[in-house]
PDB file of N, CA and C in Angstrom:
ATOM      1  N   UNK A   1       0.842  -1.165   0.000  1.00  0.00           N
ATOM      2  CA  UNK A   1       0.000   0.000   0.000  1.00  0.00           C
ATOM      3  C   UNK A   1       0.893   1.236   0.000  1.00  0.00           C
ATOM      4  N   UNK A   2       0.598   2.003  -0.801  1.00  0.00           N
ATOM      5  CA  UNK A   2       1.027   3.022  -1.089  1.00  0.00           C
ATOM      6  C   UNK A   2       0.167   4.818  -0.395  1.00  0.00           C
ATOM      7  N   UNK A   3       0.994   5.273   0.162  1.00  0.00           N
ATOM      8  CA  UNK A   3       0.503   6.908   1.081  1.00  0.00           C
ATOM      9  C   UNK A   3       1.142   7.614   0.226  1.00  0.00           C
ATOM     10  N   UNK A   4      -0.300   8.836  -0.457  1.00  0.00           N
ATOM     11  CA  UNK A   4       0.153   9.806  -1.135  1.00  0.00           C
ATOM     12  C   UNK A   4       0.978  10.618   0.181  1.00  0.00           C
ATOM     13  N   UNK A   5       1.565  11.861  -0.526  1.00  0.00           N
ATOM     14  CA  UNK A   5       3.002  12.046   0.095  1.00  0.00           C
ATOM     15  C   UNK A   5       2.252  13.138   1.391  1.00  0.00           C
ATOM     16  N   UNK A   6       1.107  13.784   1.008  1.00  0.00           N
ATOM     17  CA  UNK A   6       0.599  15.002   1.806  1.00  0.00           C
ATOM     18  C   UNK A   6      -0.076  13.566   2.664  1.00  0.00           C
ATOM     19  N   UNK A   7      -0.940  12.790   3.113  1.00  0.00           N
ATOM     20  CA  UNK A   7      -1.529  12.026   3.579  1.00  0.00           C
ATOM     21  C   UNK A   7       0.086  11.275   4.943  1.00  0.00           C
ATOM     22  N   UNK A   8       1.231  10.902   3.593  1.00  0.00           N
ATOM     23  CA  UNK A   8       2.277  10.609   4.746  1.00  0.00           C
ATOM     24  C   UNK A   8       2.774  11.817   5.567  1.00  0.00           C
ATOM     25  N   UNK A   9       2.739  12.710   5.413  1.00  0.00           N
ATOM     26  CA  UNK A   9       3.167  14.009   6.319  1.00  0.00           C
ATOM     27  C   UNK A   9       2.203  14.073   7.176  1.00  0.00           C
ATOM     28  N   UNK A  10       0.819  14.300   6.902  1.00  0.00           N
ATOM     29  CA  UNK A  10       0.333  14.440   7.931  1.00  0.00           C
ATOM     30  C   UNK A  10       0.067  13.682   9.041  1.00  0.00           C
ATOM     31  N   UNK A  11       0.472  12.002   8.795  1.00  0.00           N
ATOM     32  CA  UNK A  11       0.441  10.883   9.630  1.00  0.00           C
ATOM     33  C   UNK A  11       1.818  11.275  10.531  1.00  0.00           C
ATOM     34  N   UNK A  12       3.039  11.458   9.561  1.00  0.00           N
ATOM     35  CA  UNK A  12       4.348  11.605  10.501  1.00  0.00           C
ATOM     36  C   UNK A  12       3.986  13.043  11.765  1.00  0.00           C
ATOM     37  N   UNK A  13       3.321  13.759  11.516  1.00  0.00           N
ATOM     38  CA  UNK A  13       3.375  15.060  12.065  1.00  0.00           C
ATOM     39  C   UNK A  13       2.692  14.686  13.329  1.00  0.00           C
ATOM     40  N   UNK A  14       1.452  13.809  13.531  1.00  0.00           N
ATOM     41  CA  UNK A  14       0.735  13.572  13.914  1.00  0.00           C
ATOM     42  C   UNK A  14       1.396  12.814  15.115  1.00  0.00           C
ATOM     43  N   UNK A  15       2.007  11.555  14.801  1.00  0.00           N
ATOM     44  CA  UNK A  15       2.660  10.948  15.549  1.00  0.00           C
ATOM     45  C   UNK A  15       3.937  11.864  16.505  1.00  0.00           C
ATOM     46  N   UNK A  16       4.504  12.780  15.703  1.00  0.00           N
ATOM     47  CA  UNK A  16       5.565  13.767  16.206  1.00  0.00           C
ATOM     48  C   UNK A  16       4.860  14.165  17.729  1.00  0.00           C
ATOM     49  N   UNK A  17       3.857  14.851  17.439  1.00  0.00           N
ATOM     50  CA  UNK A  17       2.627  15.357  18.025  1.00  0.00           C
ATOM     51  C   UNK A  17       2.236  14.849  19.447  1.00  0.00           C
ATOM     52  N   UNK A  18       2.171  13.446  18.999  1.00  0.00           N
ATOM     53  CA  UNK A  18       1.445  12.369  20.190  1.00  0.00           C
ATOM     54  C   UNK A  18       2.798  12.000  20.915  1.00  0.00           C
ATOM     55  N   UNK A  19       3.943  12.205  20.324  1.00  0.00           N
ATOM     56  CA  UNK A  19       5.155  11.474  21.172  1.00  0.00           C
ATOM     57  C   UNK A  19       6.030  12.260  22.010  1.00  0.00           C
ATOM     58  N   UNK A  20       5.525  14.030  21.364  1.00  0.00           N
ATOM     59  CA  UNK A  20       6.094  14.772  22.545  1.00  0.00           C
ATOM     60  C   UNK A  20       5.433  15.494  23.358  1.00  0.00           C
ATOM     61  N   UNK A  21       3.811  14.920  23.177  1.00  0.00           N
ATOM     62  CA  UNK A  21       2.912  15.236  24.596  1.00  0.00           C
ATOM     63  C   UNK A  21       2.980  13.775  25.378  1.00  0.00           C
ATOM     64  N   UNK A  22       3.269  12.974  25.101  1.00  0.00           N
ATOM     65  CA  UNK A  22       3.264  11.616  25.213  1.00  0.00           C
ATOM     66  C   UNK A  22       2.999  11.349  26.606  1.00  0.00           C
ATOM     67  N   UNK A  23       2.298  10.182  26.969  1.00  0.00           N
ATOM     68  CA  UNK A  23       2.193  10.161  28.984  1.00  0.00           C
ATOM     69  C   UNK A  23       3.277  10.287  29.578  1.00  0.00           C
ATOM     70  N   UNK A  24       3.154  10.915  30.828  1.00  0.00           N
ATOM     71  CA  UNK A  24       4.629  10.288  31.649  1.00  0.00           C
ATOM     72  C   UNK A  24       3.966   9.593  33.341  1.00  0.00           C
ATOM     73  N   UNK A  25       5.047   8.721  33.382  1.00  0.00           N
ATOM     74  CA  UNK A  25       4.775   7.538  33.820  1.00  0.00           C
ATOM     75  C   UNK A  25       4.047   8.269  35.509  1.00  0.00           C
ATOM     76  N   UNK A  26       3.838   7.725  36.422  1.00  0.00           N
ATOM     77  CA  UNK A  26       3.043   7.708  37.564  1.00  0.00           C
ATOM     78  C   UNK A  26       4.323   8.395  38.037  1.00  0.00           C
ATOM     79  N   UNK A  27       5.222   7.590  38.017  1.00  0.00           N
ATOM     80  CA  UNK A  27       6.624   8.225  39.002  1.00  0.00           C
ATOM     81  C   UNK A  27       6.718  10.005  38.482  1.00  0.00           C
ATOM     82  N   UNK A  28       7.047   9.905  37.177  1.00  0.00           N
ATOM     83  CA  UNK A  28       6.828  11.348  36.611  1.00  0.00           C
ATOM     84  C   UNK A  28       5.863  12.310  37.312  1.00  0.00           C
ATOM     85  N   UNK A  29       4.439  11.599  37.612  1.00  0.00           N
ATOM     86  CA  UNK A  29       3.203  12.906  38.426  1.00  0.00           C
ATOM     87  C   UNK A  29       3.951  12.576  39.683  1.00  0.00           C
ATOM     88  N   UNK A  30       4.519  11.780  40.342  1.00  0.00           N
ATOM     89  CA  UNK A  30       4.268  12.092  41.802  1.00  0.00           C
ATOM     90  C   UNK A  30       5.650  13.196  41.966  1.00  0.00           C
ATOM     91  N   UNK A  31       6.372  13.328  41.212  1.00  0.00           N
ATOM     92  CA  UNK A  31       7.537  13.976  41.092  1.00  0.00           C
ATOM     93  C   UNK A  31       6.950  15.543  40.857  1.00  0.00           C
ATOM     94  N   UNK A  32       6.002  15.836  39.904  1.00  0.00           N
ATOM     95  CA  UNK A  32       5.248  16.511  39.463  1.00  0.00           C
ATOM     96  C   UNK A  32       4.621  17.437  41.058  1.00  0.00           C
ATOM     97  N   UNK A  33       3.712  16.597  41.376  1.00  0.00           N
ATOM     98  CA  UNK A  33       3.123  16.594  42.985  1.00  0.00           C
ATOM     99  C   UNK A  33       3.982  17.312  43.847  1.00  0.00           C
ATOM    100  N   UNK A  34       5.221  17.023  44.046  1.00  0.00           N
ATOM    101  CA  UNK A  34       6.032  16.780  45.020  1.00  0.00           C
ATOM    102  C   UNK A  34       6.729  18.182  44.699  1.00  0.00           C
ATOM    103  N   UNK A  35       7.154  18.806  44.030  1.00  0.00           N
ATOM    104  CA  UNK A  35       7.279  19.983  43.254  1.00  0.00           C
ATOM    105  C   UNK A  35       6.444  20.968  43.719  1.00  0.00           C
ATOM    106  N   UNK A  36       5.651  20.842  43.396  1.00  0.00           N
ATOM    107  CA  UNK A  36       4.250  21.758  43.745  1.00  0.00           C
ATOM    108  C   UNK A  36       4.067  21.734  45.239  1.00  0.00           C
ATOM    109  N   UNK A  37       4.308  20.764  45.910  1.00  0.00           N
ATOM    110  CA  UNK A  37       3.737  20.926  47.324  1.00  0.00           C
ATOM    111  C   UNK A  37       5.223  21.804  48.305  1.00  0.00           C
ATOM    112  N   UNK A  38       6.037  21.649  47.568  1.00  0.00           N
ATOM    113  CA  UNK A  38       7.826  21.966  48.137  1.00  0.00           C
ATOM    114  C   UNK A  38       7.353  23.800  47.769  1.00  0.00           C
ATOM    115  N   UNK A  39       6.914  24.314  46.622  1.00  0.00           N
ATOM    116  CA  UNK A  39       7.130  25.554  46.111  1.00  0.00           C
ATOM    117  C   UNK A  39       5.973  25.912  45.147  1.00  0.00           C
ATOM    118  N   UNK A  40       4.799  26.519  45.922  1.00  0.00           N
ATOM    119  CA  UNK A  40       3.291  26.754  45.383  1.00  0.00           C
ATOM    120  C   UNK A  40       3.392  28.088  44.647  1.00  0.00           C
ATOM    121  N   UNK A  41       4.364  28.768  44.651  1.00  0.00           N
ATOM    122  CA  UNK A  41       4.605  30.046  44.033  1.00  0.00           C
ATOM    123  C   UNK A  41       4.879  29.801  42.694  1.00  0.00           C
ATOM    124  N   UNK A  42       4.997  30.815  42.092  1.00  0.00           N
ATOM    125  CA  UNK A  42       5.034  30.680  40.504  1.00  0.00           C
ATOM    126  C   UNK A  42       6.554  29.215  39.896  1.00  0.00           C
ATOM    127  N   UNK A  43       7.452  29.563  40.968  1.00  0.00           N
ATOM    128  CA  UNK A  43       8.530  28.607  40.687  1.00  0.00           C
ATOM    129  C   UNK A  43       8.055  27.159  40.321  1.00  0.00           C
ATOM    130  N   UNK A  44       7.493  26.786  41.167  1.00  0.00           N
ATOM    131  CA  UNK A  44       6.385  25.392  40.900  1.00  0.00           C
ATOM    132  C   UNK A  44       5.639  25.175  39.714  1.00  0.00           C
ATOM    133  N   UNK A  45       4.569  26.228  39.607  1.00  0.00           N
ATOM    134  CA  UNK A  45       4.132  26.345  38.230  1.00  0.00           C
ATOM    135  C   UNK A  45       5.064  26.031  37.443  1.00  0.00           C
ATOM    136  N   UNK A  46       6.110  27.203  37.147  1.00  0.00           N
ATOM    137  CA  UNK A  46       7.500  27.092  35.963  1.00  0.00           C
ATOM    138  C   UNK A  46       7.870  25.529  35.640  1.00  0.00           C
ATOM    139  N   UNK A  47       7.940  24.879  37.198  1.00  0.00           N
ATOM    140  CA  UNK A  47       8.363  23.585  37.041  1.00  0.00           C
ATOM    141  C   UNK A  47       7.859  22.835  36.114  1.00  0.00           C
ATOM    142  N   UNK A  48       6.131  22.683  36.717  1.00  0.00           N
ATOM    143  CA  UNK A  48       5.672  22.027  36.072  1.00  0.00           C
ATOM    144  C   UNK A  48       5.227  21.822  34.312  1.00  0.00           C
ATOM    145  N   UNK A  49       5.220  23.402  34.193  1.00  0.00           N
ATOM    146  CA  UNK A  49       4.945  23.922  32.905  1.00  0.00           C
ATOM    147  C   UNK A  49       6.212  23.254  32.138  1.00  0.00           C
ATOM    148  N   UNK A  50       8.102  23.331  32.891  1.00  0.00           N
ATOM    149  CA  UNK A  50       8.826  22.954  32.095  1.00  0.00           C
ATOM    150  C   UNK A  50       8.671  20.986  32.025  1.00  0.00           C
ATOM    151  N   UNK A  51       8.214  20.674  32.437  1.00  0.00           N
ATOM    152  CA  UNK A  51       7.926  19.109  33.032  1.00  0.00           C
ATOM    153  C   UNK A  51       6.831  18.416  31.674  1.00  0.00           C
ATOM    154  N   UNK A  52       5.688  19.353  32.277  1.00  0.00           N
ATOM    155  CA  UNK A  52       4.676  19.153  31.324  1.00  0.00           C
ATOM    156  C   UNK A  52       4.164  19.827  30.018  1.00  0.00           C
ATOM    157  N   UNK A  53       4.861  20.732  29.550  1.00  0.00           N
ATOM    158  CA  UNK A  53       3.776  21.543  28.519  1.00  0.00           C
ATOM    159  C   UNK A  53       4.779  22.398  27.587  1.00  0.00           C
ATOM    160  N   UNK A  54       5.791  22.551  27.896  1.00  0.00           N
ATOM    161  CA  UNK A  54       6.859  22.767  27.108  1.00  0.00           C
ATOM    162  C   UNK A  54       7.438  22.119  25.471  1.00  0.00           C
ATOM    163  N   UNK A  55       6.763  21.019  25.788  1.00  0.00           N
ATOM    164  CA  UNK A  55       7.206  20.518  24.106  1.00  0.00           C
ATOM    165  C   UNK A  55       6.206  20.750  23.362  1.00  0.00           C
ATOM    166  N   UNK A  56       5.567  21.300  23.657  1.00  0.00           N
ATOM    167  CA  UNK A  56       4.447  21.074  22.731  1.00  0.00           C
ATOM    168  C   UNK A  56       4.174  23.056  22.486  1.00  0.00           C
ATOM    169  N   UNK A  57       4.327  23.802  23.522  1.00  0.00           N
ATOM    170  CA  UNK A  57       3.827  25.275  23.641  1.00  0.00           C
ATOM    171  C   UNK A  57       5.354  25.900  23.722  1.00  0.00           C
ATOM    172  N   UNK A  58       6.658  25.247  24.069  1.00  0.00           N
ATOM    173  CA  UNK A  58       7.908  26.303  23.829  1.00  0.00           C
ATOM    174  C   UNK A  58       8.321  26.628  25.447  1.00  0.00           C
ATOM    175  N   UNK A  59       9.521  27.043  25.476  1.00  0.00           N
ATOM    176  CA  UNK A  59       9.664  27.365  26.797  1.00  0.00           C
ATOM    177  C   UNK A  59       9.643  29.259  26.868  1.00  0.00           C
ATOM    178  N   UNK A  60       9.357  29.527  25.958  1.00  0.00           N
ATOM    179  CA  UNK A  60       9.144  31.185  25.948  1.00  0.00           C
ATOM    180  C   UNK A  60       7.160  31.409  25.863  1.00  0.00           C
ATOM    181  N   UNK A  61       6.391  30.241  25.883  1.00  0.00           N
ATOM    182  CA  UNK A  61       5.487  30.395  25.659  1.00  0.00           C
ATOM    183  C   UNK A  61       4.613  30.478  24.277  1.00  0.00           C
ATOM    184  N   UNK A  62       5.566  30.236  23.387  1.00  0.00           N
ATOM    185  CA  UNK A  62       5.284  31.192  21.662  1.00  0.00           C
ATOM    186  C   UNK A  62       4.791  30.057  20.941  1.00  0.00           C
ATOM    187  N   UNK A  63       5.060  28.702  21.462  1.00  0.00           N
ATOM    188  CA  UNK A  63       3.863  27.602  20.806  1.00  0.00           C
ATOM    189  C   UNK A  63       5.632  26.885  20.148  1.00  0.00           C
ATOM    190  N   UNK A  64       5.257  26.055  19.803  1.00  0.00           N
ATOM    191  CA  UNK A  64       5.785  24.949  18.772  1.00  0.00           C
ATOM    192  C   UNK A  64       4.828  24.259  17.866  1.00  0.00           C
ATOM    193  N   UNK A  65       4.032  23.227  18.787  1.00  0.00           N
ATOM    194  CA  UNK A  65       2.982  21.981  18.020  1.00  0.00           C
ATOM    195  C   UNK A  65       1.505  22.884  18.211  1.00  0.00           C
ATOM    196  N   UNK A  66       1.819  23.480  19.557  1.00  0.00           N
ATOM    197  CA  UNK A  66       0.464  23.673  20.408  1.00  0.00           C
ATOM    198  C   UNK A  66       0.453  25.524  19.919  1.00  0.00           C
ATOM    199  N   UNK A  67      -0.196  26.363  20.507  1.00  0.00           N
ATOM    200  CA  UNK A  67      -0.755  27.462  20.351  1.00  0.00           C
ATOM    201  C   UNK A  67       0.415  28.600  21.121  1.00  0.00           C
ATOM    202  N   UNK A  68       0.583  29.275  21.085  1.00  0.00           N
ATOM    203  CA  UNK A  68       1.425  30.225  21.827  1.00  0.00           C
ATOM    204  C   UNK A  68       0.273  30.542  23.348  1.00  0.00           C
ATOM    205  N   UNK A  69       0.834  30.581  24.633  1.00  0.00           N
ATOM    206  CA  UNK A  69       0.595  30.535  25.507  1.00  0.00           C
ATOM    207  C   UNK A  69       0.812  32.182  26.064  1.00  0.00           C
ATOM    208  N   UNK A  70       1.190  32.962  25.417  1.00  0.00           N
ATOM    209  CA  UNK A  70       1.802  34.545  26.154  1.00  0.00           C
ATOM    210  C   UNK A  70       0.787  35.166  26.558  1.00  0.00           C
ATOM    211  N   UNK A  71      -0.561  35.036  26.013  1.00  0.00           N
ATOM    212  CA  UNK A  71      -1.653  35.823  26.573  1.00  0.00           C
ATOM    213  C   UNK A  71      -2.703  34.934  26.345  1.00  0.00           C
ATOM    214  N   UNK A  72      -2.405  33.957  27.232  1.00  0.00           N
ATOM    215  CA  UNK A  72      -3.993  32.989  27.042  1.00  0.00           C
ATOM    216  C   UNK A  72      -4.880  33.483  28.422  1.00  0.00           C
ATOM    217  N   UNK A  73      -3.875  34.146  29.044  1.00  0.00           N
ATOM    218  CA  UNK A  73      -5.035  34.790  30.495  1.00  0.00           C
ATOM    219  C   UNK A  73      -5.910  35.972  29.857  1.00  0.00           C
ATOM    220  N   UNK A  74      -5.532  36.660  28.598  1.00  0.00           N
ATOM    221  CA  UNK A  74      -6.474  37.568  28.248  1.00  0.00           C
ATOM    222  C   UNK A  74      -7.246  36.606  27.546  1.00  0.00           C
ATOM    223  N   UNK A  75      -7.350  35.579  26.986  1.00  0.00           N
ATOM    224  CA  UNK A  75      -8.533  34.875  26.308  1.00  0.00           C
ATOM    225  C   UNK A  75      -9.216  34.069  26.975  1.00  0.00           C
ATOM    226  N   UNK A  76      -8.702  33.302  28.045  1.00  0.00           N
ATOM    227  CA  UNK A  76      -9.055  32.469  28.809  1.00  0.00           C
ATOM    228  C   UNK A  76      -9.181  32.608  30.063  1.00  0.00           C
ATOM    229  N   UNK A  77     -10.331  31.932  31.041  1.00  0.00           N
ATOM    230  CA  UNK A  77     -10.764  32.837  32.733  1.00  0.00           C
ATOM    231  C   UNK A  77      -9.515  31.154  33.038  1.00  0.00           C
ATOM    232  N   UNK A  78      -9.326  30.849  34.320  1.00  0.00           N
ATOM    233  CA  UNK A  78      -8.370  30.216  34.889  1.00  0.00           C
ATOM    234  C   UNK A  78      -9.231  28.920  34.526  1.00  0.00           C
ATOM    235  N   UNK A  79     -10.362  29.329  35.101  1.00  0.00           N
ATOM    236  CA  UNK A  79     -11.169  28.045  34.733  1.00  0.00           C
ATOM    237  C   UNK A  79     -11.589  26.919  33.680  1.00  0.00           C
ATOM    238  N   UNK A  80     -11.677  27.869  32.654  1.00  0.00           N
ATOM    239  CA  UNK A  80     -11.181  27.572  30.733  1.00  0.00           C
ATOM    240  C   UNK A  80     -10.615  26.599  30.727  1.00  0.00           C
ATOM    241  N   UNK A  81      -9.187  27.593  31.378  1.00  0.00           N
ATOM    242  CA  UNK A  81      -7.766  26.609  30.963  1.00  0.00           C
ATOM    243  C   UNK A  81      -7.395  25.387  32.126  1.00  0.00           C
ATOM    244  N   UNK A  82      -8.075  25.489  33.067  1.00  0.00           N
ATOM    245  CA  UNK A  82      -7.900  24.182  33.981  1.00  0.00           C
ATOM    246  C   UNK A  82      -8.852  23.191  32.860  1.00  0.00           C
ATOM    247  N   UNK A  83     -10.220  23.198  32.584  1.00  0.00           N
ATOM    248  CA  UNK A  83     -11.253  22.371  32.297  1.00  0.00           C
ATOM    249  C   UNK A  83     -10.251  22.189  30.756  1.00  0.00           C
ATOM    250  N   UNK A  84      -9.479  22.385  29.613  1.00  0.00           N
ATOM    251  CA  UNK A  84      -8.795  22.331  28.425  1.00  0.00           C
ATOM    252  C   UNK A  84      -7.619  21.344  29.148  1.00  0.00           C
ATOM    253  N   UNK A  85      -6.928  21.481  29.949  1.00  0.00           N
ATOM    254  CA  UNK A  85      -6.175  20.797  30.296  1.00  0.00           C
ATOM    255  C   UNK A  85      -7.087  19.815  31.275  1.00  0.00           C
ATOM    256  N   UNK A  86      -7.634  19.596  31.669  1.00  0.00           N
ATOM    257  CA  UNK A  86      -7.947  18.491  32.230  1.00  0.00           C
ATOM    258  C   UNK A  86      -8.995  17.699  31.541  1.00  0.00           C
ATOM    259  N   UNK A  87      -9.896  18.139  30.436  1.00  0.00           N
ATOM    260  CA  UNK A  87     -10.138  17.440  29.490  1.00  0.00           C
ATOM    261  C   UNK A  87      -9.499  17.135  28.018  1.00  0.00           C
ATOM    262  N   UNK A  88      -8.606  18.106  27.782  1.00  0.00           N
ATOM    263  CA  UNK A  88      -8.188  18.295  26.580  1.00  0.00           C
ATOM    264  C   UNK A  88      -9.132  18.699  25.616  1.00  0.00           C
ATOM    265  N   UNK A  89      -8.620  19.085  24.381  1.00  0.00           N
ATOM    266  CA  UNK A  89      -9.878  19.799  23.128  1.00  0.00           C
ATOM    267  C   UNK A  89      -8.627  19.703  21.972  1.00  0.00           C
ATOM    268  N   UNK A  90      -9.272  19.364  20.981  1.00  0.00           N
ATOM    269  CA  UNK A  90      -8.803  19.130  19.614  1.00  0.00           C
ATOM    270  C   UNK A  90      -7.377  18.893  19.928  1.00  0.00           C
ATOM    271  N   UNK A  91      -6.125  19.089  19.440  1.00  0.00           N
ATOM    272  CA  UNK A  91      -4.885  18.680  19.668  1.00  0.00           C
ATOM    273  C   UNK A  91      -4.228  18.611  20.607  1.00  0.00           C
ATOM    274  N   UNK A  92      -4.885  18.935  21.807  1.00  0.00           N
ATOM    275  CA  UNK A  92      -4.414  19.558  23.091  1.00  0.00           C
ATOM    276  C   UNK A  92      -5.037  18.057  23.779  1.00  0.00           C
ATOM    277  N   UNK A  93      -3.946  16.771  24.548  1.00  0.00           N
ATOM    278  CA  UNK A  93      -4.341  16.109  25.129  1.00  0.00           C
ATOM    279  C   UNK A  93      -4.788  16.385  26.829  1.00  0.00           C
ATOM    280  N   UNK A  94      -6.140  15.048  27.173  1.00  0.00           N
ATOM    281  CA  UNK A  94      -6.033  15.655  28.500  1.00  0.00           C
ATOM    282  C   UNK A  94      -4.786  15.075  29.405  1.00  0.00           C
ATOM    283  N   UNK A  95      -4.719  15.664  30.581  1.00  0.00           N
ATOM    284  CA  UNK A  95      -3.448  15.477  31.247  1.00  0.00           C
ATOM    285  C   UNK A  95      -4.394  14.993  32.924  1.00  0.00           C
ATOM    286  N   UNK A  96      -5.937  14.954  32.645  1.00  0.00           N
ATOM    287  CA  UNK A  96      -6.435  14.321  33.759  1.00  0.00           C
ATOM    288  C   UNK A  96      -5.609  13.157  34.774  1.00  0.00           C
ATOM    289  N   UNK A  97      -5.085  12.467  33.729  1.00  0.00           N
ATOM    290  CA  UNK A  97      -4.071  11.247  34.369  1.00  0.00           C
ATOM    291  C   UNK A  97      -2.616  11.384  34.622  1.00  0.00           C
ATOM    292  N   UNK A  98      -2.302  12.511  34.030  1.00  0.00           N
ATOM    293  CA  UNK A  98      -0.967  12.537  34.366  1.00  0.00           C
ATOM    294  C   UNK A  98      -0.589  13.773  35.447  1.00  0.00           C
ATOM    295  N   UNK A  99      -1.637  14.579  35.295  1.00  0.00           N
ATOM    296  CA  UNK A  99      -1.007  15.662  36.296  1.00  0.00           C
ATOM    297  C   UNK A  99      -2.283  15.725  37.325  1.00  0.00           C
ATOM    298  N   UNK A 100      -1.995  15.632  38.831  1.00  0.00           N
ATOM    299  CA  UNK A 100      -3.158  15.752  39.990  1.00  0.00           C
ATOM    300  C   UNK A 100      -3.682  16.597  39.882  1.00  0.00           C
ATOM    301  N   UNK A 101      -4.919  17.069  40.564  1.00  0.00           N
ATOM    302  CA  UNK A 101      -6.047  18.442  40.431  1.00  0.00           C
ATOM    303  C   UNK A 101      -5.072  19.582  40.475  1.00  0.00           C
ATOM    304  N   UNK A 102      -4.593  19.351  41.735  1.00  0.00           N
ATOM    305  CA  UNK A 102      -3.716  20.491  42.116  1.00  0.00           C
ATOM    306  C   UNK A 102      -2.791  20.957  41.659  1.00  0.00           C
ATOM    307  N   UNK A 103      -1.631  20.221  40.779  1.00  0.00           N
ATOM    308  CA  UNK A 103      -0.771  20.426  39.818  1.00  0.00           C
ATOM    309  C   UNK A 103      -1.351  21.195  38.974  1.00  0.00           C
ATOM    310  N   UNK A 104      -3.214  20.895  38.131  1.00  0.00           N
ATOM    311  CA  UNK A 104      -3.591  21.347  37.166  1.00  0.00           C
ATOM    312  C   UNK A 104      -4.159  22.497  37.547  1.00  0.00           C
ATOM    313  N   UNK A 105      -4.464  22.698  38.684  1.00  0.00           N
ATOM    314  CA  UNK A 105      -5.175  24.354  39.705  1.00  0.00           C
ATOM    315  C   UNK A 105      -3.449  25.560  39.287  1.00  0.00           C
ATOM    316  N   UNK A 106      -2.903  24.478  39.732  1.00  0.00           N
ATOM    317  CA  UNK A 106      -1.204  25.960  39.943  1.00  0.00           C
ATOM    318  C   UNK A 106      -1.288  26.504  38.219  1.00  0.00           C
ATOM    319  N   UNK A 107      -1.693  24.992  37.615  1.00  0.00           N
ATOM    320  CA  UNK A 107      -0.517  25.850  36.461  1.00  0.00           C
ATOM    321  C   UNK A 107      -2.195  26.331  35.652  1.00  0.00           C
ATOM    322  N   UNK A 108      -3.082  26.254  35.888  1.00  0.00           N
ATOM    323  CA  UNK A 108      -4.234  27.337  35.339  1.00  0.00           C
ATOM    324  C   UNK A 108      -4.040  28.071  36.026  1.00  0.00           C
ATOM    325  N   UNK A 109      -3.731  28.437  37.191  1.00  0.00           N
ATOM    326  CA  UNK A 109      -4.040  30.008  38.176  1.00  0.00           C
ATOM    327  C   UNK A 109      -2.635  31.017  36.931  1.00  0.00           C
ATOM    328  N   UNK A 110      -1.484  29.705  37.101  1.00  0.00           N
ATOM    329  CA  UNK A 110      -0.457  30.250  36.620  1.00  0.00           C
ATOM    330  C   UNK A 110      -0.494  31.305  34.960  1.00  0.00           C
ATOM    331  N   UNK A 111      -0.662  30.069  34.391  1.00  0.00           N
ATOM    332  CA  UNK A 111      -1.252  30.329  32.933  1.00  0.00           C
ATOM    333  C   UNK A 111      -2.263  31.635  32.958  1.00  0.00           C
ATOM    334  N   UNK A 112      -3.062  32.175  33.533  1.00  0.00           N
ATOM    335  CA  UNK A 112      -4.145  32.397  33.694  1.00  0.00           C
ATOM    336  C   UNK A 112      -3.705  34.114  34.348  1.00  0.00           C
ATOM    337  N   UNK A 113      -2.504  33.733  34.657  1.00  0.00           N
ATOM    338  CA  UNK A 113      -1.931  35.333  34.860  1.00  0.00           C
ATOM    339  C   UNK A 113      -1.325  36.035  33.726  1.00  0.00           C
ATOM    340  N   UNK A 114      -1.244  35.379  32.610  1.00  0.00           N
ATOM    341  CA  UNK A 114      -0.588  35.356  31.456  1.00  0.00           C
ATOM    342  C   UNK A 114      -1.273  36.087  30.681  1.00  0.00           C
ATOM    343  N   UNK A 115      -1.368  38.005  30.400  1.00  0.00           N
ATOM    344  CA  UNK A 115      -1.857  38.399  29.813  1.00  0.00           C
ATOM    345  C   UNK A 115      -1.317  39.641  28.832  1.00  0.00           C
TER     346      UNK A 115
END
């Protein structure tokens, strides 16, 4: 079987996609957790944001796979962006399982200052 060439790109991209939001393991959230409970201030957030959400949104915020993040607090109430990350929406997986409520509370309050 043969994949026209636009059909194989968009399969490779796709997979790119899924492998650098990809799960991380249980040990990964409790590490995650453990972070957050040591340093609830923005440092924590940072953490987690560099932990979790960085391959996909950039570490300047400006997007890569995912959307640029620099002013999603002017588009989005905290709440938005907790319920997007904890359900996920179109390319954006949820992270219900990988990151605890509270992990996902810091980094929406966090995100959510972002305007």
């Amino acid at each position: 079987m043969r994949l026209s060439m636009p059909l194989f790109t968009v399969l490779i991209i796709t997979i790119i996609m899924l492998a650098a939001c990809g799960s991380h393991s249980s040990q990964q959230n409790e590490t995650n957790t453990a972070v957050v409970e040591r340093d609830s201030d923005s440092n924590g957030a940072e953490m987690l944001y560099k932990k979790s959400c960085l391959s996909c949104h950039a570490a300047d915020l400006s997007g890569i796979v995912g959307p640029s993040l620099k002013e999603i607090g002017s588009k989005l109430t905290k709440e938005e962006i907790v319920e997007r990350m904890t359900m996920g929406r179109g390319g954006m997986p949820s992270f219900k399982s990988r990151l605890s409520e509270q992990d996902i509370d810091t980094l929406g309050s966090w995100l959510a200052d972002k305007k």
